[in-house]
PDB file of N, CA and C in Angstrom:
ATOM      1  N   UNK A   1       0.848  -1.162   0.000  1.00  0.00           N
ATOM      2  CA  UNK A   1       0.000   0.000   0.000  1.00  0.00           C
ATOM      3  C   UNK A   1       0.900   1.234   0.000  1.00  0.00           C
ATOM      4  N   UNK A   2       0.138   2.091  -0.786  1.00  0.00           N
ATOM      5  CA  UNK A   2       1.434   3.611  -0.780  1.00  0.00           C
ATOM      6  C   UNK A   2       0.819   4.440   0.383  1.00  0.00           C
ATOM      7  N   UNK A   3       1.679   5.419   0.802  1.00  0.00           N
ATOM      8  CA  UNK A   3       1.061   6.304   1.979  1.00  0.00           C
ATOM      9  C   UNK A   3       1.309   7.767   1.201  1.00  0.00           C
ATOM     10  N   UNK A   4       0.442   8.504   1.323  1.00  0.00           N
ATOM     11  CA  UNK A   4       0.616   9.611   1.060  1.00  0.00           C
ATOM     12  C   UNK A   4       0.592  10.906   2.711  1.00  0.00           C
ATOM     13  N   UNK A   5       1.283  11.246   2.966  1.00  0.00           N
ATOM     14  CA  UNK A   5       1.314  12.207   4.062  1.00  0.00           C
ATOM     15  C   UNK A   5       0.420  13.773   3.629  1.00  0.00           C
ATOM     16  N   UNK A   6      -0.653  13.997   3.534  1.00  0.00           N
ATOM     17  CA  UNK A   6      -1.182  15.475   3.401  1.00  0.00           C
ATOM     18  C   UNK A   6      -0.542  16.697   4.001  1.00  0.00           C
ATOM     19  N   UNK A   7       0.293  16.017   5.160  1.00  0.00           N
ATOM     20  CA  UNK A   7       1.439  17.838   5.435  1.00  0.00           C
ATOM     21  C   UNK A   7       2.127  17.829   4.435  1.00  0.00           C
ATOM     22  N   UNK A   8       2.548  16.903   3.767  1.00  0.00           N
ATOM     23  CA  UNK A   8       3.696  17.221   2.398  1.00  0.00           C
ATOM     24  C   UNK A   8       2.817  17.946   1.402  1.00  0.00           C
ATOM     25  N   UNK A   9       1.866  18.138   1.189  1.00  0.00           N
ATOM     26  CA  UNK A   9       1.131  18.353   0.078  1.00  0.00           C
ATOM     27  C   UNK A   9       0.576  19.931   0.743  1.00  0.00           C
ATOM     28  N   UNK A  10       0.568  20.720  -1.008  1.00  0.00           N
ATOM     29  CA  UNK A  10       0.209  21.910  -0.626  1.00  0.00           C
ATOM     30  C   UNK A  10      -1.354  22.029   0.213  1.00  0.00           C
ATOM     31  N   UNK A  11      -1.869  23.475   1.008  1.00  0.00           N
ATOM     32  CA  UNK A  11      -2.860  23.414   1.394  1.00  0.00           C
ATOM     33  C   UNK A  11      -3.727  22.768   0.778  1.00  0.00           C
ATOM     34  N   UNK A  12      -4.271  23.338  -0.179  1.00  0.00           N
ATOM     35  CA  UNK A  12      -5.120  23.153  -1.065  1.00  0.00           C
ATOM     36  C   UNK A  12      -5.373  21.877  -1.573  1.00  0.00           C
ATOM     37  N   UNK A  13      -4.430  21.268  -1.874  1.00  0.00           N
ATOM     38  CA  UNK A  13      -4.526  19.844  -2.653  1.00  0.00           C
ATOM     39  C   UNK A  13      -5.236  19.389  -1.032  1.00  0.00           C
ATOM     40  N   UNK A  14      -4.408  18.877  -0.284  1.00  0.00           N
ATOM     41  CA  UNK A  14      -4.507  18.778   1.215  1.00  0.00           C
ATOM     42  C   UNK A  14      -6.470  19.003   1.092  1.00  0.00           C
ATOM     43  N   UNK A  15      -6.713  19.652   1.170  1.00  0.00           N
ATOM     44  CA  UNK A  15      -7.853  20.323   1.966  1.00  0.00           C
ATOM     45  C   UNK A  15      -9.334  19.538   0.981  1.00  0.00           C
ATOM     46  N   UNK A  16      -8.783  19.629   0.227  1.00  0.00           N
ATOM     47  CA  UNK A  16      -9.479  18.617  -1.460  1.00  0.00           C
ATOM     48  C   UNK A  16      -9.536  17.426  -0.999  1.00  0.00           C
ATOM     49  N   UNK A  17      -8.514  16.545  -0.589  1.00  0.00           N
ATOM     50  CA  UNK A  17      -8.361  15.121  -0.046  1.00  0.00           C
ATOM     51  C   UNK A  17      -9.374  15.146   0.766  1.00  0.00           C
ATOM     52  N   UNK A  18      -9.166  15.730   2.100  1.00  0.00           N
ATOM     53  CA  UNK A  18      -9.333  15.992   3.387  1.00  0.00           C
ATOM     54  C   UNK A  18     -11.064  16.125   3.412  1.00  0.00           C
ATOM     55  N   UNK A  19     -11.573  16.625   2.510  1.00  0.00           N
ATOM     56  CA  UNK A  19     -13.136  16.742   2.577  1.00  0.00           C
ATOM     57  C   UNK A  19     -13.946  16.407   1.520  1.00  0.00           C
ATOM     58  N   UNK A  20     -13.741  15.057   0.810  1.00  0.00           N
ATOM     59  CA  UNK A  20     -14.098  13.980   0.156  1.00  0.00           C
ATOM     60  C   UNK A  20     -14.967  13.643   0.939  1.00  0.00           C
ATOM     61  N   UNK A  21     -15.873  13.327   0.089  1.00  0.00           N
ATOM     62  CA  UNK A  21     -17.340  12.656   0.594  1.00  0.00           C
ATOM     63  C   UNK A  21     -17.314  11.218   0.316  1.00  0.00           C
ATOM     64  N   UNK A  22     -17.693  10.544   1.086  1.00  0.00           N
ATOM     65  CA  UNK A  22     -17.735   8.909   1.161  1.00  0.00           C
ATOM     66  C   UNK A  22     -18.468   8.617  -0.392  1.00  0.00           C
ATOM     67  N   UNK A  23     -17.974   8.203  -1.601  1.00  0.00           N
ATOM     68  CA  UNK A  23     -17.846   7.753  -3.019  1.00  0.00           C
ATOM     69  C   UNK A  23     -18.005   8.874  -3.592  1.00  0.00           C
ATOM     70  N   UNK A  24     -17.260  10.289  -3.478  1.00  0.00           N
ATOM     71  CA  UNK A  24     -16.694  10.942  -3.932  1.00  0.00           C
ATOM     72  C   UNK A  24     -15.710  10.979  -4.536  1.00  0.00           C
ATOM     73  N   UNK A  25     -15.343  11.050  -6.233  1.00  0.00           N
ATOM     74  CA  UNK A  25     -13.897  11.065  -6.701  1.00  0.00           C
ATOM     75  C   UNK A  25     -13.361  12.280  -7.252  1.00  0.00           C
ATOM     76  N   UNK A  26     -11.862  12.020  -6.868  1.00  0.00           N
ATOM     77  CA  UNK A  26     -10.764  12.925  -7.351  1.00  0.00           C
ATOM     78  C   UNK A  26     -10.365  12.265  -8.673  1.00  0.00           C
ATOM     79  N   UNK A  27     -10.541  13.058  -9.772  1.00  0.00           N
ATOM     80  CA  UNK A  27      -9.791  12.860 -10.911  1.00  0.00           C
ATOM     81  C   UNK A  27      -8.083  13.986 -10.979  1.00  0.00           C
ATOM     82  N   UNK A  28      -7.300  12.321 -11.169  1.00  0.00           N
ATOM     83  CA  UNK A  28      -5.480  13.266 -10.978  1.00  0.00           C
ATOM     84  C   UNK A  28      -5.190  13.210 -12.360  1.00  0.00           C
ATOM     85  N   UNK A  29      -4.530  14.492 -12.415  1.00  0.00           N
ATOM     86  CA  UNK A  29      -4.502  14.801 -14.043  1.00  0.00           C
ATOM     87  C   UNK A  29      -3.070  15.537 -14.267  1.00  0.00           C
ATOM     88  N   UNK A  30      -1.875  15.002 -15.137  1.00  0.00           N
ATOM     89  CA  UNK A  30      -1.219  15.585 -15.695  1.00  0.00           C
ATOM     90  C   UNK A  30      -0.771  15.685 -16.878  1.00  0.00           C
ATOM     91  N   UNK A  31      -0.268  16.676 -17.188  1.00  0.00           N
ATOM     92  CA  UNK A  31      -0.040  17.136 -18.215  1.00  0.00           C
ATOM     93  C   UNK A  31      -1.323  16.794 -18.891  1.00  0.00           C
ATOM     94  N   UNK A  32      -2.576  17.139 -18.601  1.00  0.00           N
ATOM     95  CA  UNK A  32      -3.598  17.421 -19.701  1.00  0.00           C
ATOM     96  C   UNK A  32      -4.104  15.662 -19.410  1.00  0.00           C
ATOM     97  N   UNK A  33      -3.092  14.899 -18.934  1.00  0.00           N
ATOM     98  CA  UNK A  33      -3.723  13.448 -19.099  1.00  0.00           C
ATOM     99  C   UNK A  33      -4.293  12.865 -17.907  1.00  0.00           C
ATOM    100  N   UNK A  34      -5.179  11.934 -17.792  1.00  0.00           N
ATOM    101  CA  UNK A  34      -6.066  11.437 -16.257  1.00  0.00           C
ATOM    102  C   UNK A  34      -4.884  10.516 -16.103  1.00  0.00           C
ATOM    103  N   UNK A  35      -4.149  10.366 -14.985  1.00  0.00           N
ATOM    104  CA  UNK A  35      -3.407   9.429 -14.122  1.00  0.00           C
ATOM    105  C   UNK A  35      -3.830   8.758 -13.344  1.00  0.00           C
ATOM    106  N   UNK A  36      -5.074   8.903 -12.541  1.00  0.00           N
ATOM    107  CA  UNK A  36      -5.554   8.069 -12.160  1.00  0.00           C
ATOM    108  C   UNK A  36      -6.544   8.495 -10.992  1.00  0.00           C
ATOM    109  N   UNK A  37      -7.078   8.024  -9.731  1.00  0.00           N
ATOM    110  CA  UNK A  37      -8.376   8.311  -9.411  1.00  0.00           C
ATOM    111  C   UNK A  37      -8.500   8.211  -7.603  1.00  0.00           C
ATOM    112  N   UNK A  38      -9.051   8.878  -7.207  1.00  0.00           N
ATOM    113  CA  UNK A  38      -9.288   8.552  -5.572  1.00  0.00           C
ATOM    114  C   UNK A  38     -10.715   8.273  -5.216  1.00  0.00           C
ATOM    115  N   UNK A  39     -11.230   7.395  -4.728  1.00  0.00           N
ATOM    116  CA  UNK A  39     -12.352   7.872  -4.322  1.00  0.00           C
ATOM    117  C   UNK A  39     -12.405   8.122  -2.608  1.00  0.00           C
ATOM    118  N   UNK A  40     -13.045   8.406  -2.266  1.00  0.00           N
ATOM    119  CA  UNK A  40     -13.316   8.930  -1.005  1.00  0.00           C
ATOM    120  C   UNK A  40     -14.270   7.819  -0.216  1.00  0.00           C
ATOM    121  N   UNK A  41     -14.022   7.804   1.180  1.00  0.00           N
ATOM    122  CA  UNK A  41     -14.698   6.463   2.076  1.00  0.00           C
ATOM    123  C   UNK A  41     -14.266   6.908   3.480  1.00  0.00           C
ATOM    124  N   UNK A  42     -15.968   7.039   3.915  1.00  0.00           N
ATOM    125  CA  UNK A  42     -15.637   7.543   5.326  1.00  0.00           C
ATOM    126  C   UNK A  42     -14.925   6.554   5.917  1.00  0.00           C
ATOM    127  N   UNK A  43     -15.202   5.237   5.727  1.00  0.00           N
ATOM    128  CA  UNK A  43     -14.874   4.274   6.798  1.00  0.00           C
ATOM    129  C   UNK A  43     -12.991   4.657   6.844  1.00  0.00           C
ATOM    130  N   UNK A  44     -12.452   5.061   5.583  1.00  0.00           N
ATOM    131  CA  UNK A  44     -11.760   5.462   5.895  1.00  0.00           C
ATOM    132  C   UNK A  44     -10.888   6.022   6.998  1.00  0.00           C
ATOM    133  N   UNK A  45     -11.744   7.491   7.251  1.00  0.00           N
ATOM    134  CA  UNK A  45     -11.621   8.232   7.500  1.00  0.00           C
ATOM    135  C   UNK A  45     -11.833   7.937   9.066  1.00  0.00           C
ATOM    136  N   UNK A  46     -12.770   7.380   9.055  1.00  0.00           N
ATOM    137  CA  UNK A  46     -12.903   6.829  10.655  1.00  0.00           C
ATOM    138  C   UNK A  46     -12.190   5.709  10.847  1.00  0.00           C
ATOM    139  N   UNK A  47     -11.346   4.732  10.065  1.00  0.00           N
ATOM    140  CA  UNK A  47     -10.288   4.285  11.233  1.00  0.00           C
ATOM    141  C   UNK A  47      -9.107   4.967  11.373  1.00  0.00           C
ATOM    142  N   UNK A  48      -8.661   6.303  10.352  1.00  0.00           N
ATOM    143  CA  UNK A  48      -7.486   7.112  10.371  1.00  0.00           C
ATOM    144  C   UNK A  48      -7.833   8.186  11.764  1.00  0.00           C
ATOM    145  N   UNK A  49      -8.915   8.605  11.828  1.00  0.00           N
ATOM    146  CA  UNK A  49      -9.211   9.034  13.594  1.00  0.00           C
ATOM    147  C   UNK A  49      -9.340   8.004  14.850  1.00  0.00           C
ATOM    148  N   UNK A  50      -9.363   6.672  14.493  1.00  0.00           N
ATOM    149  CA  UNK A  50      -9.299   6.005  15.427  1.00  0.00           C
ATOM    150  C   UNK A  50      -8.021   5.064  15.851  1.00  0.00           C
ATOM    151  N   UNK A  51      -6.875   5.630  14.899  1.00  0.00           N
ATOM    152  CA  UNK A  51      -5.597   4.885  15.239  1.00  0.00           C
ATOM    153  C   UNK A  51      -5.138   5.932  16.254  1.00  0.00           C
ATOM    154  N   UNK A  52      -4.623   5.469  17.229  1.00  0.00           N
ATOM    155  CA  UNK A  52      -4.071   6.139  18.327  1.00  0.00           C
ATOM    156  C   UNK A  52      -2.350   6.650  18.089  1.00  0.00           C
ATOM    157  N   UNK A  53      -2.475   7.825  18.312  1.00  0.00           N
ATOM    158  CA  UNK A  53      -0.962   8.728  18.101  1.00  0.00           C
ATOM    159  C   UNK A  53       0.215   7.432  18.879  1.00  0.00           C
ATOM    160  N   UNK A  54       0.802   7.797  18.032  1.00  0.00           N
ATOM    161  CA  UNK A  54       2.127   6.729  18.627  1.00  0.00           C
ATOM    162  C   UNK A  54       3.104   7.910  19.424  1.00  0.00           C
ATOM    163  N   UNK A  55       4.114   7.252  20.703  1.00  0.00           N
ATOM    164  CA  UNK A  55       4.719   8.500  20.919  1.00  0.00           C
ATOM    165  C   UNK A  55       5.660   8.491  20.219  1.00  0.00           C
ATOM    166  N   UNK A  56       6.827   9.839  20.230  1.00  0.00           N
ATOM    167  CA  UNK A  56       7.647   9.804  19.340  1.00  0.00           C
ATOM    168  C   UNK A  56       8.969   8.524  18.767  1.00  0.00           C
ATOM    169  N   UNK A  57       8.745   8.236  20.353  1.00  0.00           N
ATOM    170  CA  UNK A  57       9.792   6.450  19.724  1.00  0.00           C
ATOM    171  C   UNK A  57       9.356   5.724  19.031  1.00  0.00           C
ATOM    172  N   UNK A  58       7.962   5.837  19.345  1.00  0.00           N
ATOM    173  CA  UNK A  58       7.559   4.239  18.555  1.00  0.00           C
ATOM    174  C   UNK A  58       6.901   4.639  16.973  1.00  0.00           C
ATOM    175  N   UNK A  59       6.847   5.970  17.029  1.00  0.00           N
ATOM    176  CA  UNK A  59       6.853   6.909  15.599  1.00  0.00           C
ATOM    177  C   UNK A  59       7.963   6.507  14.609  1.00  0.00           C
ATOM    178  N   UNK A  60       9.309   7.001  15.476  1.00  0.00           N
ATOM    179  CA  UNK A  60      10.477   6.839  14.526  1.00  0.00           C
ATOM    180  C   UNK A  60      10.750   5.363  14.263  1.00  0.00           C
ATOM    181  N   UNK A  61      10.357   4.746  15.400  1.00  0.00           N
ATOM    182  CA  UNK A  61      10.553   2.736  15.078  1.00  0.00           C
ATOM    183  C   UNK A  61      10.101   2.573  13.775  1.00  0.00           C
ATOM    184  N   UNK A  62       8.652   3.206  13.606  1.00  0.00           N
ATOM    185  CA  UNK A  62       7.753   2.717  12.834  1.00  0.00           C
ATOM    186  C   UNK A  62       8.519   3.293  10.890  1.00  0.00           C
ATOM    187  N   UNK A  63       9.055   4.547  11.046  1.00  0.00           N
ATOM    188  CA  UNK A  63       9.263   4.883  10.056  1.00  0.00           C
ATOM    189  C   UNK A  63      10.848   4.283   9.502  1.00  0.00           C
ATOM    190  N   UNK A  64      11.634   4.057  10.924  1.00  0.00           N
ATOM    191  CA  UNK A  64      13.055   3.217  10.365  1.00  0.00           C
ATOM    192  C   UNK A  64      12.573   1.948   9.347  1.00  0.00           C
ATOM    193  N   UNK A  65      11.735   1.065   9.975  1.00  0.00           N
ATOM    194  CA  UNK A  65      11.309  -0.351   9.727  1.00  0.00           C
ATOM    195  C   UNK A  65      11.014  -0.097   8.351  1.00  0.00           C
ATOM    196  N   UNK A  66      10.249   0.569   8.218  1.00  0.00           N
ATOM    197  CA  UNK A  66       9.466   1.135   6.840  1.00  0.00           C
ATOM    198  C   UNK A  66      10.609   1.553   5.503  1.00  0.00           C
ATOM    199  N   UNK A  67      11.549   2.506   6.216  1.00  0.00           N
ATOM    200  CA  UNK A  67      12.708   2.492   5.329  1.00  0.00           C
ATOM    201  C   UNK A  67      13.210   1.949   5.151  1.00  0.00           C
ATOM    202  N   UNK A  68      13.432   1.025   5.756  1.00  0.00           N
ATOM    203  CA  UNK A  68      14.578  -0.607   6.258  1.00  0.00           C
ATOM    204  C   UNK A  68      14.050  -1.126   5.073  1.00  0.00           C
ATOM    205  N   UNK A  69      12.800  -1.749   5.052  1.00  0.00           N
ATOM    206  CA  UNK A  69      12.143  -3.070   4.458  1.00  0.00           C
ATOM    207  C   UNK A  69      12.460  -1.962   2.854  1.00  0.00           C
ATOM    208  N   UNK A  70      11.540  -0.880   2.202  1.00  0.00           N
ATOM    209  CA  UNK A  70      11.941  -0.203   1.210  1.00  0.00           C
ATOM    210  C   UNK A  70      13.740  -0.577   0.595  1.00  0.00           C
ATOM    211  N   UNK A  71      14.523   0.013   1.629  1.00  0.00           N
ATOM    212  CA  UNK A  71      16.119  -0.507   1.025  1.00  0.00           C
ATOM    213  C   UNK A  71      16.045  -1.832   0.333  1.00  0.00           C
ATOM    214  N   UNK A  72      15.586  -2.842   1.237  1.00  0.00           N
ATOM    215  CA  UNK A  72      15.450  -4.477   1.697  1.00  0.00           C
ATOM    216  C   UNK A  72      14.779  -4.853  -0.078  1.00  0.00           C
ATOM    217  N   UNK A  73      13.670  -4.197  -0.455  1.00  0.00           N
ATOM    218  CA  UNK A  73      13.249  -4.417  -1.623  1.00  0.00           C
ATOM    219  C   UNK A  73      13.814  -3.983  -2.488  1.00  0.00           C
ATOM    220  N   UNK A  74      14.069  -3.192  -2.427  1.00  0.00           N
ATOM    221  CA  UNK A  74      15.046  -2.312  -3.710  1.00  0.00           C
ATOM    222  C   UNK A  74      16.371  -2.711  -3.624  1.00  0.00           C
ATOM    223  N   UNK A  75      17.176  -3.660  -3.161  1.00  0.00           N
ATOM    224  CA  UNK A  75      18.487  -3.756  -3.175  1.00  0.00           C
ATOM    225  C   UNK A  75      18.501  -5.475  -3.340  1.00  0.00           C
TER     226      UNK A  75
END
């Protein structure tokens, strides 16, 4: 699964994601061409408010592992 982080992303795009209606779609478009598609799902949205903040150790655990395994595939 890919992760996309919305602080990386400008407001706006951000704010577009962010208030998607449950089978609501985003059409992604470059250069003039459709790339491809989001749709929107509360259930989503309600287990991304119901995962509990990690503290900052087990934050950075989580993102080493993540880079780790990435190297791990790519090498």
């Amino acid at each position: 699964m890919k992760r996309l982080d919305l602080d990386d992303l400008p407001p706006k795009a951000a704010a577009v994601l962010v208030g998607l209606e449950t089978g609501e779609e985003v059409v992604l478009v470059k250069n003039g061409e459709v790339v491809g598609r989001l749709t929107g799902g509360a259930a989503a949205l309600r287990w991304a408010a119901a995962q509990p903040e990690l503290p900052p150790e087990e934050n950075a655990k989580e993102i080493f592992e993540q880079f780790r395994a990435a190297i791990e595939d790519e090498f």
